[in-house]
Protein backbone atom coordinates (compact mmCIF):
# COMPACT_ATOMS: atom_id res chain seq x y z
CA UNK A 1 -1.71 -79.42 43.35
CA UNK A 2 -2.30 -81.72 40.07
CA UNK A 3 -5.87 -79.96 39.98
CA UNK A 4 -4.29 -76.05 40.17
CA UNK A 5 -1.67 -77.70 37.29
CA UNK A 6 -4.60 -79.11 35.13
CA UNK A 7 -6.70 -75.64 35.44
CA UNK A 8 -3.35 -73.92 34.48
CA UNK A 9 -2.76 -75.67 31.35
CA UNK A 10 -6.71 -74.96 30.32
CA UNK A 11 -5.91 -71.25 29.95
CA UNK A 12 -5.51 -69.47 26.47
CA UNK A 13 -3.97 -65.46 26.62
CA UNK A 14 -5.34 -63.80 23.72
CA UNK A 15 -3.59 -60.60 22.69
CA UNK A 16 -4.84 -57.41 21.11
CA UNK A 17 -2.96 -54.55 19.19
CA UNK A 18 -5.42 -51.39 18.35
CA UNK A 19 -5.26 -49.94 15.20
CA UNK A 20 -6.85 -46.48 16.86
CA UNK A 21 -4.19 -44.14 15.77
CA UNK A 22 -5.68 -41.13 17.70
CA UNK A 23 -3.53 -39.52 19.87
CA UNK A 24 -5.49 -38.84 23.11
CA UNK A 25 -5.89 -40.48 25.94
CA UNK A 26 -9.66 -41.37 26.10
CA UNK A 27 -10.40 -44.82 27.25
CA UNK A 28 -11.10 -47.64 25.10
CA UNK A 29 -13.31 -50.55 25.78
CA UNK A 30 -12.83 -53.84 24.70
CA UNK A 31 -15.47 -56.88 24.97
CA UNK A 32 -14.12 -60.34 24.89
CA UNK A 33 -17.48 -62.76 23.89
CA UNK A 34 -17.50 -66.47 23.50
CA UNK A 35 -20.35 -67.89 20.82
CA UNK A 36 -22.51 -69.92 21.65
CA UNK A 37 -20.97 -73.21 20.25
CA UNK A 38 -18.24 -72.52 22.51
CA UNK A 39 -20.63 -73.31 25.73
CA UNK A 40 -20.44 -77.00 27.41
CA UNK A 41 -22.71 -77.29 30.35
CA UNK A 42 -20.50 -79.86 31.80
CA UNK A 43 -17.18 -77.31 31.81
CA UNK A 44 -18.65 -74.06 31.05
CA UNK A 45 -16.05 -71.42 30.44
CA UNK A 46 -15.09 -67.92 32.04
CA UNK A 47 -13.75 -65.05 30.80
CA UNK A 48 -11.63 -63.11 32.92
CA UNK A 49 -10.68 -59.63 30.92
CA UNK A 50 -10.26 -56.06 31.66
CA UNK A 51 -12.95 -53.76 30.65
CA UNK A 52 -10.54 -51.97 28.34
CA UNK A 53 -7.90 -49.56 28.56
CA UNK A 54 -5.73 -46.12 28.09
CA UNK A 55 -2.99 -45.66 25.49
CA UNK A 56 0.26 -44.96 26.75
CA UNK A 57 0.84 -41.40 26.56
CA UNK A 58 3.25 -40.26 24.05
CA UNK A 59 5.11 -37.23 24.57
CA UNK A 60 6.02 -34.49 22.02
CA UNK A 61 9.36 -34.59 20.27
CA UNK A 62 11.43 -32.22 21.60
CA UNK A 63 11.50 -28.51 19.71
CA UNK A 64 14.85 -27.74 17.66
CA UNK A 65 16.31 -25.01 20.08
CA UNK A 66 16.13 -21.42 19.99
CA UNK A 67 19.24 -19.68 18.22
């Protein structure tokens, strides 16, 4: 248990906001990298991330109604 509550407290959450304003709903990839200086042989790190992902679909407004 103390070893799962060590790794736990090792692990960083990055976040990422797009600035790609178009409005379909192509995929977009992301790649997460570490540089080199970041590598220890002793405790080398992993990167768990998704391959990227869709925008969330936003609908039309709605039209003013017919008279």
């Amino acid at each position: 248990m103390a070893a799962v509550i060590t790794r736990l407290k090792q692990r960083y959450t990055l976040g990422y906001q797009s600035t790609d304003a178009r409005s379909d709903r192509a995929f977009r990839e992301i790649d997460v990298r570490l540089t080199d200086r970041a590598q220890n042989p002793k405790h080398p790190y992993r990167i768990f991330a998704r391959r990227g992902y869709s925008p969330a679909f936003k609908s039309a407004p709605p039209s003013a109604a017919s008279p």
